[in-house]
Protein backbone atom coordinates (compact mmCIF):
# COMPACT_ATOMS: atom_id res chain seq x y z
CA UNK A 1 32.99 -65.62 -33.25
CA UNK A 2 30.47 -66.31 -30.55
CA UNK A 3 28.91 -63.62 -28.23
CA UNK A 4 29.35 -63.91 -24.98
CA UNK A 5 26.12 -63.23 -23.02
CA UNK A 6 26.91 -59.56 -22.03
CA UNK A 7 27.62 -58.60 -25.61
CA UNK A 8 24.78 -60.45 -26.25
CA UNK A 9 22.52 -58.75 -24.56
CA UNK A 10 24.10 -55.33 -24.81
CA UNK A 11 23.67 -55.76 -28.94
CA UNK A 12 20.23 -56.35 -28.50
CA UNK A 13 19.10 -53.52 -26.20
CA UNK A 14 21.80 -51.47 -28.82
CA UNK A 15 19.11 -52.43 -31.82
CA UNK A 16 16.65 -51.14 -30.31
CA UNK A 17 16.43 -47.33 -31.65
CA UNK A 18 15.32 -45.75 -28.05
CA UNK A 19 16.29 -42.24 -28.85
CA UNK A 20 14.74 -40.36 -25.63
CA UNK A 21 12.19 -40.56 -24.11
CA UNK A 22 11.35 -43.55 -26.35
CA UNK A 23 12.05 -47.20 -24.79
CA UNK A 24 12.14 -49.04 -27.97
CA UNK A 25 11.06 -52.15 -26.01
CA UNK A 26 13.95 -52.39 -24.01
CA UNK A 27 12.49 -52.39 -20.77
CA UNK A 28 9.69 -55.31 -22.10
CA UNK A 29 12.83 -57.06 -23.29
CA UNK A 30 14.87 -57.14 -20.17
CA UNK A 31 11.79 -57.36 -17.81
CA UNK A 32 10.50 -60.73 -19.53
CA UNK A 33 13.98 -62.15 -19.10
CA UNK A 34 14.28 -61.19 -15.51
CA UNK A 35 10.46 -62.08 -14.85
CA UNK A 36 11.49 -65.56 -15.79
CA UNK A 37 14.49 -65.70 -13.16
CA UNK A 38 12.28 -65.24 -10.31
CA UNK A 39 12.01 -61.28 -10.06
CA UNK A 40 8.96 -59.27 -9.36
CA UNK A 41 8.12 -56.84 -12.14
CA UNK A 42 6.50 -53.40 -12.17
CA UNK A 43 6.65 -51.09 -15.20
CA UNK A 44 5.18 -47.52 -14.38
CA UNK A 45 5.06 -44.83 -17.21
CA UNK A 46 4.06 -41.44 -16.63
CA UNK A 47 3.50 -39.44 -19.81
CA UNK A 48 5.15 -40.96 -23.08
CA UNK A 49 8.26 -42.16 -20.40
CA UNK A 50 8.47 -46.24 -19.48
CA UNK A 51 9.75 -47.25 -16.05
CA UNK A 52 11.16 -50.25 -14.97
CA UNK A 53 11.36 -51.30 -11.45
CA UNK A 54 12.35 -55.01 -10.57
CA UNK A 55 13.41 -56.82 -7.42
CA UNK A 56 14.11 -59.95 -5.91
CA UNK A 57 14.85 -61.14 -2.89
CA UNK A 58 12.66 -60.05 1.08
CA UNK A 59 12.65 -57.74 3.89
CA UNK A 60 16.28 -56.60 4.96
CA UNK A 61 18.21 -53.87 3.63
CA UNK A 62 17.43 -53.30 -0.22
CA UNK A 63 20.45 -52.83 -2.99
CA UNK A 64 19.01 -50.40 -6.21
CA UNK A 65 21.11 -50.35 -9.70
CA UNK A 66 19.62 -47.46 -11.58
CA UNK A 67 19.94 -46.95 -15.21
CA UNK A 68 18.40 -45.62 -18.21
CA UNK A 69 17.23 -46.77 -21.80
CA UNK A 70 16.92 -44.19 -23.37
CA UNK A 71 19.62 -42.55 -25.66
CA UNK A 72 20.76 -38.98 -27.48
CA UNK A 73 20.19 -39.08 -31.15
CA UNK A 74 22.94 -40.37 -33.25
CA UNK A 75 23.43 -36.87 -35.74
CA UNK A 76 24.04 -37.75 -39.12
CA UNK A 77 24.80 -41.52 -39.75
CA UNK A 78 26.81 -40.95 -42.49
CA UNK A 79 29.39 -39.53 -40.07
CA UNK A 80 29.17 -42.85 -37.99
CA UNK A 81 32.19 -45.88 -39.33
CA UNK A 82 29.32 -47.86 -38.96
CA UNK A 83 25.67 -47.54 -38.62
CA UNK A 84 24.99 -46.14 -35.27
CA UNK A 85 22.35 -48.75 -34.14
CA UNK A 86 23.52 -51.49 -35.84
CA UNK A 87 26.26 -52.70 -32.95
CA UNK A 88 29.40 -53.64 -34.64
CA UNK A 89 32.46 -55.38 -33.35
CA UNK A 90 36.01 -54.33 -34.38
CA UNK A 91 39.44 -53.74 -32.65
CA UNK A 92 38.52 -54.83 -29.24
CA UNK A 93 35.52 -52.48 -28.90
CA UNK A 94 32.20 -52.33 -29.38
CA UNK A 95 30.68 -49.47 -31.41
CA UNK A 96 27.18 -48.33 -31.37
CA UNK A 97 24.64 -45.45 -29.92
CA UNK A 98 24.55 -46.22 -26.11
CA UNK A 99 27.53 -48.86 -26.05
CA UNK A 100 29.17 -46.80 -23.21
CA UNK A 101 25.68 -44.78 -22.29
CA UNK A 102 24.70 -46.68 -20.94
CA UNK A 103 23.54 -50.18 -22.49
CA UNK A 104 26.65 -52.02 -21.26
CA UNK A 105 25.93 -51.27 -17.93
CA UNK A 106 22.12 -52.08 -18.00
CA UNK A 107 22.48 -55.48 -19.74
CA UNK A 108 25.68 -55.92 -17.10
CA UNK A 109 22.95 -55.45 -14.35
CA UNK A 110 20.18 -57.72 -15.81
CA UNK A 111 23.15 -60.38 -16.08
CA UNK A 112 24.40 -59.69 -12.07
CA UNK A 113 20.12 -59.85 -11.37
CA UNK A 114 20.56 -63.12 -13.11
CA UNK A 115 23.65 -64.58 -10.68
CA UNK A 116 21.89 -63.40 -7.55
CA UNK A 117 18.81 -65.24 -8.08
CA UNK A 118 21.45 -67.89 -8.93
CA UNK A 119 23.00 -67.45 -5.75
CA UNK A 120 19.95 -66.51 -3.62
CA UNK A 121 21.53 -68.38 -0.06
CA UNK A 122 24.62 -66.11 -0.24
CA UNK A 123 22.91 -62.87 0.42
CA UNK A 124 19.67 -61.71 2.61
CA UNK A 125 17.56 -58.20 1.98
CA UNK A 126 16.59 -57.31 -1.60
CA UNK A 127 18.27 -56.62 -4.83
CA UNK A 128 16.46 -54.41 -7.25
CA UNK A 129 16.56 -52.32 -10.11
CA UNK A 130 15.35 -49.14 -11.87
CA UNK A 131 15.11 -48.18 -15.23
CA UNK A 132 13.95 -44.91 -17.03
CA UNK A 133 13.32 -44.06 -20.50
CA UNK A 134 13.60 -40.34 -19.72
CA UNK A 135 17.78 -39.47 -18.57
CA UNK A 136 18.86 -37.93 -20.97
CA UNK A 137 15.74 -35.66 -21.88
CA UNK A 138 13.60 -33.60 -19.78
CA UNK A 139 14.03 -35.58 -16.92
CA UNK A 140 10.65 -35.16 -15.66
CA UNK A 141 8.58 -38.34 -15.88
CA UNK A 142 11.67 -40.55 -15.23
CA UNK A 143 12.88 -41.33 -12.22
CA UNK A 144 11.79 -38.06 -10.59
CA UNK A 145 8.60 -39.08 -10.51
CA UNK A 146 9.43 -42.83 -9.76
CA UNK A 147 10.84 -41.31 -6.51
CA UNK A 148 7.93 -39.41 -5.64
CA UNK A 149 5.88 -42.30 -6.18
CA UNK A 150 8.18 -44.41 -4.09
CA UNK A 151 8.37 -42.04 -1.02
CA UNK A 152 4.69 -41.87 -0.85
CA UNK A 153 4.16 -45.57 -1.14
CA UNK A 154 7.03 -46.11 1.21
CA UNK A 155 9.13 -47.50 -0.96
CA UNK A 156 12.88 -48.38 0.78
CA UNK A 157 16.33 -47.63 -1.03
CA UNK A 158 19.05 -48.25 1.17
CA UNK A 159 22.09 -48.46 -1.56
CA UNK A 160 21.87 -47.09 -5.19
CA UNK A 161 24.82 -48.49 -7.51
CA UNK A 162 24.15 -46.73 -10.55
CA UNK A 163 25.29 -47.23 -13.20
CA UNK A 164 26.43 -44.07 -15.77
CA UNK A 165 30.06 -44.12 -17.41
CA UNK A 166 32.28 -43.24 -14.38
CA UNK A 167 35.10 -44.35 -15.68
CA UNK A 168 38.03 -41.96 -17.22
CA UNK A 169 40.77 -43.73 -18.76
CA UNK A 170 40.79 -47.34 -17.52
CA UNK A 171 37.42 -49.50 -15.65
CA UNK A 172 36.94 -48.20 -12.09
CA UNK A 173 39.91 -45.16 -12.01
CA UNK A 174 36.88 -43.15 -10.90
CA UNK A 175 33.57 -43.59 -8.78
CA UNK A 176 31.53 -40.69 -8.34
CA UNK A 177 30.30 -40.05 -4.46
CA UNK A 178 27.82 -37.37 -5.43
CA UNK A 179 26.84 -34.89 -7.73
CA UNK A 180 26.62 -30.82 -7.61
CA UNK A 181 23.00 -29.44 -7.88
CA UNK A 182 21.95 -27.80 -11.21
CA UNK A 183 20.23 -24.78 -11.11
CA UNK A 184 19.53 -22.39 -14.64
CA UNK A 185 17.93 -19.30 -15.11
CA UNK A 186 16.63 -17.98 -17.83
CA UNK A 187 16.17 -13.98 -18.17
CA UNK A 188 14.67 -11.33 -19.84
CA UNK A 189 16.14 -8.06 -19.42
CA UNK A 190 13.68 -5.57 -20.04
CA UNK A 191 14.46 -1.92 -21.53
CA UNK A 192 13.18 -0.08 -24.04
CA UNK A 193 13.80 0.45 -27.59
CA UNK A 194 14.62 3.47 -29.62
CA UNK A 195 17.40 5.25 -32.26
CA UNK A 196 21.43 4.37 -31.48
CA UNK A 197 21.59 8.03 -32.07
CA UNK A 198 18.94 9.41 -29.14
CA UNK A 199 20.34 6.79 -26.61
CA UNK A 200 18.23 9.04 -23.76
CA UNK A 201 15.02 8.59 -25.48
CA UNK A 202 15.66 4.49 -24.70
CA UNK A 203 16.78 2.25 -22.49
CA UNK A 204 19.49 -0.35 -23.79
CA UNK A 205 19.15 -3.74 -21.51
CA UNK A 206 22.24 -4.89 -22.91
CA UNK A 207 24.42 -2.01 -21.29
CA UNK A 208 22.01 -2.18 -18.21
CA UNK A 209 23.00 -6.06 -17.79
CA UNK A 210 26.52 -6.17 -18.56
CA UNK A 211 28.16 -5.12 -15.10
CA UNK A 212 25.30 -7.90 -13.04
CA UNK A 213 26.68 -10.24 -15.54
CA UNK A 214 30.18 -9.59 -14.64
CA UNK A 215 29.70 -9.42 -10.90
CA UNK A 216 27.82 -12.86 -11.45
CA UNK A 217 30.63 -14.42 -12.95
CA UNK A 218 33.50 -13.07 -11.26
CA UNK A 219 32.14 -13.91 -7.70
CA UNK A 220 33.22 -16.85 -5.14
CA UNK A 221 30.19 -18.58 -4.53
CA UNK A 222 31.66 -20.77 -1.49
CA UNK A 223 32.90 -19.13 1.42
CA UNK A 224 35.18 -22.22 2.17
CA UNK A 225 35.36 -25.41 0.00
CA UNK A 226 32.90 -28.24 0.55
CA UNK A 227 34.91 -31.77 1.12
CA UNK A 228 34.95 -33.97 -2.13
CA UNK A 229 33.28 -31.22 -4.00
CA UNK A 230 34.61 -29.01 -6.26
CA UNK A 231 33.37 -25.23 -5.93
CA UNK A 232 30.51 -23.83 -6.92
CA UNK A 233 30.43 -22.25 -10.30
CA UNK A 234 28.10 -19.93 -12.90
CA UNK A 235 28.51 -20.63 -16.46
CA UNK A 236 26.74 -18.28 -19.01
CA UNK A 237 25.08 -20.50 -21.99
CA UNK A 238 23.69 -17.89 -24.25
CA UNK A 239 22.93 -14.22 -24.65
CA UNK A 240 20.50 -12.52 -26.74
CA UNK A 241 19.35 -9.42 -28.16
CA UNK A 242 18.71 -6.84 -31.06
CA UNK A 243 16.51 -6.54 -33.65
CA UNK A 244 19.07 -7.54 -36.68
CA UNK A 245 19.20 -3.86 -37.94
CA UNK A 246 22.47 -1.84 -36.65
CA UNK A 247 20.78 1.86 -35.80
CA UNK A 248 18.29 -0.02 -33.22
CA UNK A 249 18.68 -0.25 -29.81
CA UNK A 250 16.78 -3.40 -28.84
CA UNK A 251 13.99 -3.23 -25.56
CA UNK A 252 14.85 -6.96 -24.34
CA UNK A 253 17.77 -8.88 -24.00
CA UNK A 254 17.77 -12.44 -22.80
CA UNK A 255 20.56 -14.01 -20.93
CA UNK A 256 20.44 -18.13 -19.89
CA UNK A 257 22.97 -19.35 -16.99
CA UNK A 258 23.19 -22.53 -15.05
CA UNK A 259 24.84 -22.68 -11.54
CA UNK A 260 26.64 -26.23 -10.12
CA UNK A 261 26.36 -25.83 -6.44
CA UNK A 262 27.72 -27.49 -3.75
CA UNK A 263 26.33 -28.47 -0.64
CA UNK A 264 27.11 -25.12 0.66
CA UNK A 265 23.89 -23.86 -0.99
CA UNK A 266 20.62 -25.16 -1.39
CA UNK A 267 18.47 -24.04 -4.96
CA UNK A 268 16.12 -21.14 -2.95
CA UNK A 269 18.90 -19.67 -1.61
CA UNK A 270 20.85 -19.30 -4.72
CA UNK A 271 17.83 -17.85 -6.57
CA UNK A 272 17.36 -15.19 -3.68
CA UNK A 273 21.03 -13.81 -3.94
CA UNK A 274 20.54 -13.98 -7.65
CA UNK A 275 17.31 -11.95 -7.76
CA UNK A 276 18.47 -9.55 -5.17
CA UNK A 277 21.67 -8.97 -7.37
CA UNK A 278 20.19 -8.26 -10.14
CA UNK A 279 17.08 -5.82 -8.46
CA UNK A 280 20.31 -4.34 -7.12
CA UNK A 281 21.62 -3.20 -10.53
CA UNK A 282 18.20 -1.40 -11.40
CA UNK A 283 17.04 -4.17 -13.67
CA UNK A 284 13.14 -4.37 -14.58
CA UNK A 285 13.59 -9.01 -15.45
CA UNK A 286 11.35 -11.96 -15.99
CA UNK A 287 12.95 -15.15 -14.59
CA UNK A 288 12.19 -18.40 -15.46
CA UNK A 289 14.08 -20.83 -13.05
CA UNK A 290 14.93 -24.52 -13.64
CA UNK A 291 15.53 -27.38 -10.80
CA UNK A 292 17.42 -29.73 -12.36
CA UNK A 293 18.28 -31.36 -8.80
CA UNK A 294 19.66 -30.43 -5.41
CA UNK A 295 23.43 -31.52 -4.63
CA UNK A 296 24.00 -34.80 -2.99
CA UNK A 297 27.28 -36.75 -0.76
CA UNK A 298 27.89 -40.48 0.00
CA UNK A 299 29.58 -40.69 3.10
CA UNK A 300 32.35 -42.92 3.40
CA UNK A 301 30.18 -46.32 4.78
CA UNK A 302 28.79 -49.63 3.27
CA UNK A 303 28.68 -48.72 -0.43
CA UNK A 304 31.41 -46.75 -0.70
CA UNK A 305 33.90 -49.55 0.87
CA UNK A 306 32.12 -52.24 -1.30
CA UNK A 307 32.85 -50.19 -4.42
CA UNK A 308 36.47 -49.83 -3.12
CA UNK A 309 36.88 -53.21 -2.68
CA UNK A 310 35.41 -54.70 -5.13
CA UNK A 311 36.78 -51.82 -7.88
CA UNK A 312 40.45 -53.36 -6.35
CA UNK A 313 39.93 -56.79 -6.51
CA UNK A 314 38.21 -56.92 -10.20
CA UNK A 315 40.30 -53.94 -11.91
CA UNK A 316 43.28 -54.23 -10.16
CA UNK A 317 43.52 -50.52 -8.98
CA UNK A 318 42.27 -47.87 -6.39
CA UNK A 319 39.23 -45.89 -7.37
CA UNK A 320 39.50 -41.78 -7.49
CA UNK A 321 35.88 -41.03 -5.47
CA UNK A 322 34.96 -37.82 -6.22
CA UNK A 323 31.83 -35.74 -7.16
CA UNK A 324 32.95 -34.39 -10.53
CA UNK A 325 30.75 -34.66 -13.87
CA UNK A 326 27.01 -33.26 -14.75
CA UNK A 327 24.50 -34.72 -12.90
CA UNK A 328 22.70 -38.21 -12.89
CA UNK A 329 19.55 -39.61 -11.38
CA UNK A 330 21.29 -40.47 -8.76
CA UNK A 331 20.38 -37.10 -7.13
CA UNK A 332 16.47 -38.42 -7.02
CA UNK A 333 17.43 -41.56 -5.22
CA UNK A 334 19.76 -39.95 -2.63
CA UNK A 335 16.79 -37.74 -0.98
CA UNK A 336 15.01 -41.32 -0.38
CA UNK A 337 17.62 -42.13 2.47
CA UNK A 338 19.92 -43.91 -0.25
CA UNK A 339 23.77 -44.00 -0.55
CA UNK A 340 24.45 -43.78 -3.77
CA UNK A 341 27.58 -44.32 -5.86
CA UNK A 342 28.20 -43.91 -9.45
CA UNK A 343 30.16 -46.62 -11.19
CA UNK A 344 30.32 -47.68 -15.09
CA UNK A 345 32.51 -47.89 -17.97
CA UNK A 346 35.28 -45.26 -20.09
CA UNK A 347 33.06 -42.14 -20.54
CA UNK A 348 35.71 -40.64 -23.29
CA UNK A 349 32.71 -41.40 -26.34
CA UNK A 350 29.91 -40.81 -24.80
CA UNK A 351 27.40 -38.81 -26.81
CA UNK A 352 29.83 -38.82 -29.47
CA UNK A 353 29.95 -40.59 -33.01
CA UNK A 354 31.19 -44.34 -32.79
CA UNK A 355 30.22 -44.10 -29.28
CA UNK A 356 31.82 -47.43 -28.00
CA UNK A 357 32.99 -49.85 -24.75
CA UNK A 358 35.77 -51.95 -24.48
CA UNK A 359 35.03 -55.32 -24.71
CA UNK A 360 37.06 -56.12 -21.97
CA UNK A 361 35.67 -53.61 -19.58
CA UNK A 362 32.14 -54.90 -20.74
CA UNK A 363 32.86 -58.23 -19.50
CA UNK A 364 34.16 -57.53 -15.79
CA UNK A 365 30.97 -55.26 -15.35
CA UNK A 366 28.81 -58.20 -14.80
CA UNK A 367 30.63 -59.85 -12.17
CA UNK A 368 31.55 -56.53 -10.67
CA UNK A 369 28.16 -55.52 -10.31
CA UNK A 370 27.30 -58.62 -8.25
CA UNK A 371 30.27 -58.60 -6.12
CA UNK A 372 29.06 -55.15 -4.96
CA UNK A 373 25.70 -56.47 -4.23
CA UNK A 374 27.22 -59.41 -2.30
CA UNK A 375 29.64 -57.35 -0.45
CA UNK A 376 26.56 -55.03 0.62
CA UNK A 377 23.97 -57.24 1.51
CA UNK A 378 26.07 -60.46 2.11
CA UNK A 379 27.44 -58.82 5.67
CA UNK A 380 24.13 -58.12 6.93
């Protein structure tokens, strides 16, 4: 059977063994191909991270699909049906480390990239796109600091399609609008150590932290909901302490957390009612916080009504738009001025072994990609 150039493209990036932050040569791959359709290319690494950033097209509005290379490691291949970067076809799917996350979409992009050039006289403004070797690590020299680069050069953004695994049981059910903020803490609870049987001679941090703990996590952290957003929440990740012997009362215990915020807070003000809480139960801590990204909202306007359409017209159904999910790197686009949308295939295998897309699904996203782009920068 014949590949079809989506599949084609997909397998190839698949091959390519980019656990993160490594590129694997994707980014070389895909910016040679575009280079030759006409695009400008810039690749910009900071650290061991590769970024891509291509675009085509003048001055007018510019259109952004942002995506990453990079994968999670594939755990132990024997658990895989098949080897987990060797791309395999069977049952209408394909299988494979990044099928879903997000390969499919990236060579789905390049191939939309491709038609616009194609089509240059139906559109006006710029087309572009961004790619990162550092989503699903730290984070750090990815597209956070493509952003900063781009605000201080001047850089424009006016629409961010991106391009992450959306989807929940069938190709466009769900678009996400935004994205919560992150925010985790990590804490050392400080006491001091001594005999379970002369408690007053110590000072147990465990017993010291447990009620803070429980006020953090039984407390309503929005006053009133936020539209589109659901509430914010604290979720406790790990908890640590003693010295492994059962007659010792430990002098630290160490608790990690991580907050998804709404809109209704921003990251300093959480971490003031946080530190005041817990000064407020008498605890001696060290804090170590972590910005993973402040919380961001598409209003209902351009992108969001070419997603619609476009979501009805090539999958046959009405999109859910909501701001569910973890976070992407959509929330480093959104502070450049951007609306941003999130829009990509069945997310049910991501991460997972014999991670996988429909083939089906695979195919529309091409053409779906473009339309967006047309419907965006066609009307202006």
């Amino acid at each position: 059977m014949s590949l079809t150039a989506v599949q084609s493209l997909t397998m190839a990036l698949m091959r390519r063994v980019s656990v993160t932050p490594d590129d694997a040569g994707c980014q070389a791959l895909i910016a040679e191909r575009l280079g030759q359709a006409g695009c400008s290319v810039e690749s910009i690494r900071f650290g061991d991270v590769d970024n891509l950033w291509v675009s085509l097209g003048d001055a007018g509005p510019t259109l952004c699909f942002l995506g990453h290379t990079d994968v999670v490691p594939s755990g132990p291949a024997e658990h895989w049906t098949s080897a987990p970067f060797e791309p395999t076809l069977r049952g209408g799917k394909l299988f494979g480390r990044g099928a879903a996350d997000m390969k499919g979409s990236v060579a789905a992009f390049v191939l939309a990239m491709e038609a616009l050039a194609a089509g240059r006289s139906a559109w006006r403004g710029r087309v572009a796109m961004l790619l990162t070797s550092d989503e699903e690590g730290d984070a750090i020299d990815g597209v956070r600091r493509v952003a900063d680069l781009f605000h201080a050069r001047g850089e424009r953004i006016d629409y961010c399609l991106v391009g992450e695994p959306s989807s929940s049981g069938r190709l466009g059910d769900v678009v996400r609008i935004g994205r919560r903020g992150s925010l985790t803490a990590n804490v050392e609870i400080l006491g001091k150590q001594g005999h379970v049987a002369y408690p007053q001679l110590a000072d147990n941090p465990i017993h010291r932290m447990l009620p803070a703990l429980s006020e953090l996590t039984s407390r309503q952290w929005d006053a009133t909901p936020y539209p589109d957003f659901p509430p914010t929440s604290l979720q406790i990740a790990n908890v640590q302490a003693g010295t492994g012997a059962s007659n010792v009362i430990p002098g630290v215990a160490t608790v990690q957390f991580n907050l998804r915020y709404s809109p209704r807070w921003q990251a300093d003000a959480l971490i003031a009612e946080i530190e005041a809480l817990l000064a407020r139960h008498g605890l001696t801590t060290r804090i170590r916080w972590h910005r993973s990204g402040e919380p961001f909202h598409t209003a209902d306007g351009v992108l969001r009504a070419a997603v619609r359409d476009a979501v009805r017209e090539h999958c046959g159904r009405d999109a859910d738009e909501n701001t569910g999910g973890g976070t992407s790197d959509g929330r480093f686009i959104a502070p450049l001025g951007a609306e941003v949308v999130e829009l990509g295939p069945i997310n049910a295998s991501i991460h997972q072994v014999d991670e996988h897309v429909d083939l089906e699904d695979l195919e529309r996203l091409p053409q779906l990609y473009a339309d967006i782009a047309l419907r965006v920068l066609g009307q202006h």
